[in-house]
Structure formats: C-alpha cells, structure tokens
N, C-alpha and C. Protein backbone atom coordinates (compact mmCIF):
# COMPACT_ATOMS: atom_id res chain seq x y z
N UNK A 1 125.18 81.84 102.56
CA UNK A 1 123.97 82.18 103.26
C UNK A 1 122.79 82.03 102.31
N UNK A 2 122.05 80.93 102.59
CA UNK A 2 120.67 80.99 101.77
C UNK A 2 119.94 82.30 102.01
N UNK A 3 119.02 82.73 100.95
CA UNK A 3 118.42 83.85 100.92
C UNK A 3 116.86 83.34 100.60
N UNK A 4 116.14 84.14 101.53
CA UNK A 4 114.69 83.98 100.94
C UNK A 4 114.37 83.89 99.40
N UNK A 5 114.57 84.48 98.64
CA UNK A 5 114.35 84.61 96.89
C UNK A 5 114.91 83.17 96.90
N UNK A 6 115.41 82.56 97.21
CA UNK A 6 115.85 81.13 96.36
C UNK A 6 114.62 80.30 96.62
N UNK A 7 114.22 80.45 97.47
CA UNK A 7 113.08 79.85 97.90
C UNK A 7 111.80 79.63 97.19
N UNK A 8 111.63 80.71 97.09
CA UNK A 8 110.37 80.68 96.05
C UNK A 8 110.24 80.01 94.36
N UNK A 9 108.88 79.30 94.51
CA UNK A 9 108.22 78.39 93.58
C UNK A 9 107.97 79.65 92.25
N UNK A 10 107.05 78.36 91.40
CA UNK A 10 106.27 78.96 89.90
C UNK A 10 105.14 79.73 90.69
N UNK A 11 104.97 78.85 91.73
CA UNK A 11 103.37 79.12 92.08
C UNK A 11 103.16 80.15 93.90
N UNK A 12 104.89 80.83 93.77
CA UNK A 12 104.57 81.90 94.84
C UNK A 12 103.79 82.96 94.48
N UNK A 13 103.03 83.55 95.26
CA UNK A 13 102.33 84.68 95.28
C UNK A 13 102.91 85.86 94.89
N UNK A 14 102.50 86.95 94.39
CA UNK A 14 102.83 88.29 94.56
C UNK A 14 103.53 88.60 95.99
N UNK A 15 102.46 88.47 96.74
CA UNK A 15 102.99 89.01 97.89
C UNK A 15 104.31 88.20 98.78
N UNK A 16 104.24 86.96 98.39
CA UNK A 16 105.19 85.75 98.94
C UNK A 16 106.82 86.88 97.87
N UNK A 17 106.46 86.71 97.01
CA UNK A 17 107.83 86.81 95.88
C UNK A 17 108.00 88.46 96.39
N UNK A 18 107.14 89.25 96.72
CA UNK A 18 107.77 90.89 97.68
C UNK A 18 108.48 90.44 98.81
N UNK A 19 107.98 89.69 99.60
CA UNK A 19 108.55 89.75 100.67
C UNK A 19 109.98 88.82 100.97
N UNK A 20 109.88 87.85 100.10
CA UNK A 20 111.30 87.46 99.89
C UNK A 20 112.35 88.16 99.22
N UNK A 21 111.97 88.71 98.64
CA UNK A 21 112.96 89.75 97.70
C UNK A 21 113.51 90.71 98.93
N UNK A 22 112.47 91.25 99.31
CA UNK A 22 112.72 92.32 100.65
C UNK A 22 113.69 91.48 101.77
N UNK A 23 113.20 90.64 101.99
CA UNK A 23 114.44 90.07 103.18
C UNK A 23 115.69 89.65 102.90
N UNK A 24 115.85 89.32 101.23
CA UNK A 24 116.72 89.04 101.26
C UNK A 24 117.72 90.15 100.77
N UNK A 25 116.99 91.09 100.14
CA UNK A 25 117.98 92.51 100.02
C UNK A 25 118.20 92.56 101.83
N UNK A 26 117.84 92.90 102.64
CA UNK A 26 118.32 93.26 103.86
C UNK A 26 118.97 92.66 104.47
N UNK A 27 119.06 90.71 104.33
CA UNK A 27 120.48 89.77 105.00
C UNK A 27 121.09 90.19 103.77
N UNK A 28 121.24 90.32 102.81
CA UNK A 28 122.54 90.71 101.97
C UNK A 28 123.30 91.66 102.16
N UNK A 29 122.66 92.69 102.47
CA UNK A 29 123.05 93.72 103.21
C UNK A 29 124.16 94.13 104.51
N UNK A 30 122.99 93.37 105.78
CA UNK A 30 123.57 93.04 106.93
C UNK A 30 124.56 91.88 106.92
N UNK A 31 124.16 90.77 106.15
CA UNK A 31 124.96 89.52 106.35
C UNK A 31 126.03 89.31 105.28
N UNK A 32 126.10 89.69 104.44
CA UNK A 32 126.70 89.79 103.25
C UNK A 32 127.54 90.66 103.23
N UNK A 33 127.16 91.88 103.85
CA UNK A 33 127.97 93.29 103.42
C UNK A 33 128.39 93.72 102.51
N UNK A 34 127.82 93.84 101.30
CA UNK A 34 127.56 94.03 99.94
C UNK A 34 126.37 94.81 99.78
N UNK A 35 126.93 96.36 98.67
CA UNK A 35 126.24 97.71 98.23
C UNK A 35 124.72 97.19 98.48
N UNK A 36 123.66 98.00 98.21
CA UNK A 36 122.38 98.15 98.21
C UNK A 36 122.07 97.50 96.81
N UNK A 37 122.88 97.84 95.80
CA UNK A 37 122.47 97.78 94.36
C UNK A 37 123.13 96.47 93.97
N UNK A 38 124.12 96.10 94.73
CA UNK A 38 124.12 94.44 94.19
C UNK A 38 123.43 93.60 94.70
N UNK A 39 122.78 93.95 95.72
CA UNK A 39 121.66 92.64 96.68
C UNK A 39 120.60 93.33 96.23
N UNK A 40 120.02 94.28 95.48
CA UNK A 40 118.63 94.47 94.73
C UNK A 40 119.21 93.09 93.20
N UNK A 41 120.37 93.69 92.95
CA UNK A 41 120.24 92.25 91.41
C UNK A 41 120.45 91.27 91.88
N UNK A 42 121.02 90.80 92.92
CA UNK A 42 121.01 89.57 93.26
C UNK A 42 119.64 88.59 93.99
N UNK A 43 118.81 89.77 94.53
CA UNK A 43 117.44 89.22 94.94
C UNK A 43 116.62 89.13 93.66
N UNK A 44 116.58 89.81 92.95
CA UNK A 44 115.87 89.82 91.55
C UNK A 44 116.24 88.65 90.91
N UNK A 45 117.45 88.39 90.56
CA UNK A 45 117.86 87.38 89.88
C UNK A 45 117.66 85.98 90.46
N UNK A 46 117.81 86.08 91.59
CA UNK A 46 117.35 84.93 92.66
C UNK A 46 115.40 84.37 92.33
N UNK A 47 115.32 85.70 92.08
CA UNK A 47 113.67 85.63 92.08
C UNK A 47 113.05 85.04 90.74
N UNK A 48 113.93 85.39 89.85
CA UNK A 48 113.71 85.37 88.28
C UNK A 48 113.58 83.66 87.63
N UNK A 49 114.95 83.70 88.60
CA UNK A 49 115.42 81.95 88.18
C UNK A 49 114.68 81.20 89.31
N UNK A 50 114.10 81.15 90.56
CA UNK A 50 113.56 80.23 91.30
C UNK A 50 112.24 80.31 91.17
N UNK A 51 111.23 81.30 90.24
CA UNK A 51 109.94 81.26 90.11
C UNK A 51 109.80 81.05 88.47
N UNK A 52 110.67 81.55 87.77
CA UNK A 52 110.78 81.51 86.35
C UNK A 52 109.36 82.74 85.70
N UNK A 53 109.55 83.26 86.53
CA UNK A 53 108.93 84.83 86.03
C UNK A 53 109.65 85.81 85.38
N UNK A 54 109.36 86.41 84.62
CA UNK A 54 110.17 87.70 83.75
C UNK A 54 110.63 88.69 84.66
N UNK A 55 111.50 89.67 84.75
CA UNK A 55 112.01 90.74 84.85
C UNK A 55 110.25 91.79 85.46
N UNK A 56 109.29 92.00 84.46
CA UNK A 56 108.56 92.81 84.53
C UNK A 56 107.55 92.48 85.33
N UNK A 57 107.25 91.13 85.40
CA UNK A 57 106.07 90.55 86.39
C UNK A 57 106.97 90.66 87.92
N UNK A 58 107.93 90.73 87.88
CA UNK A 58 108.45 90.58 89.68
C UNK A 58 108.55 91.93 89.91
N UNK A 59 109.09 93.07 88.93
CA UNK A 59 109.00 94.35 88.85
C UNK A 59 107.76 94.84 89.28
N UNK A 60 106.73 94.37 88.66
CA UNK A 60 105.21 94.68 89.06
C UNK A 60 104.90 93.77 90.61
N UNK A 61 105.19 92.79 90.77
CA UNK A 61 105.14 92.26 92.26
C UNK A 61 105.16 93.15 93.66
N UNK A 62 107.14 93.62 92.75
CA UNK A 62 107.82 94.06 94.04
C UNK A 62 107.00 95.99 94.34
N UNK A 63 106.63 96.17 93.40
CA UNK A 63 106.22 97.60 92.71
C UNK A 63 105.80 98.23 94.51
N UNK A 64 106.15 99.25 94.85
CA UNK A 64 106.10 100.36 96.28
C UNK A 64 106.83 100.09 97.00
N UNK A 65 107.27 99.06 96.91
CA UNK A 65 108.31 98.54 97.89
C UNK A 65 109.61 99.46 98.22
N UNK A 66 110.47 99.63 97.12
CA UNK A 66 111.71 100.63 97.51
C UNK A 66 111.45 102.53 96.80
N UNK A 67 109.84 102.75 97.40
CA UNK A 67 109.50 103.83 97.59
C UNK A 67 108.89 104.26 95.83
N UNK A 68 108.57 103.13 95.19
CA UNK A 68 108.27 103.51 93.53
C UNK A 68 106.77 103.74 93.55
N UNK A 69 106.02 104.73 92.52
CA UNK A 69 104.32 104.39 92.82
C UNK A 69 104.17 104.19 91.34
C-alpha cells in the first residue's frame, strides 16, 4: 500500500509534509493493521527519506499534530 509520506518532494511544504504524515499514520493503521507507534516511525521515516529533511525539521513541521504544544 503506497502511503502519502512517500510522496513527498525536497520542496513539500510544512503543511503538505503534516498532512501526509497524518494520513499515512491512519491507512497504516486501518490498512495495515499495525500499532500506532510503528506507523508514527514508519511515516517519519517515509518522510525523512522522500523530502531529505532531518528528524527535527519534520518534528517541527508535524509539531500539534498528535496533541504536542
């Protein structure tokens, strides 16, 4: 199952690279049927390697999203 996070470029947005992350934690979820906490690393990692952004810039992207301020 392709996932939104694969999708995304160098040159996705903040808000493009949240919202793929977000959908694709939730088909991983539903479609996958796999924990909460392996489709958060697997959207991250998805995100990391298809935009080639660090750990801390997608961290700061995704930032309120799974309830963080």
């Amino acid at each position: 199952m392709p996932l939104p996070a694969e999708s995304l470029t160098a040159k996705s947005s903040d808000d493009d690279i949240k919202a793929a992350i977000s959908e694709s934690i939730r088909m991983c979820m539903e479609e996958g049927g796999r924990e909460q906490d392996q489709c958060i690393a697997m959207a991250y990692s998805m995100a990391r390697q298809a935009t080639g952004k660090g750990k801390t810039r997608l961290a700061l992207a995704h930032k309120g999203m799974m309830g963080e301020k």
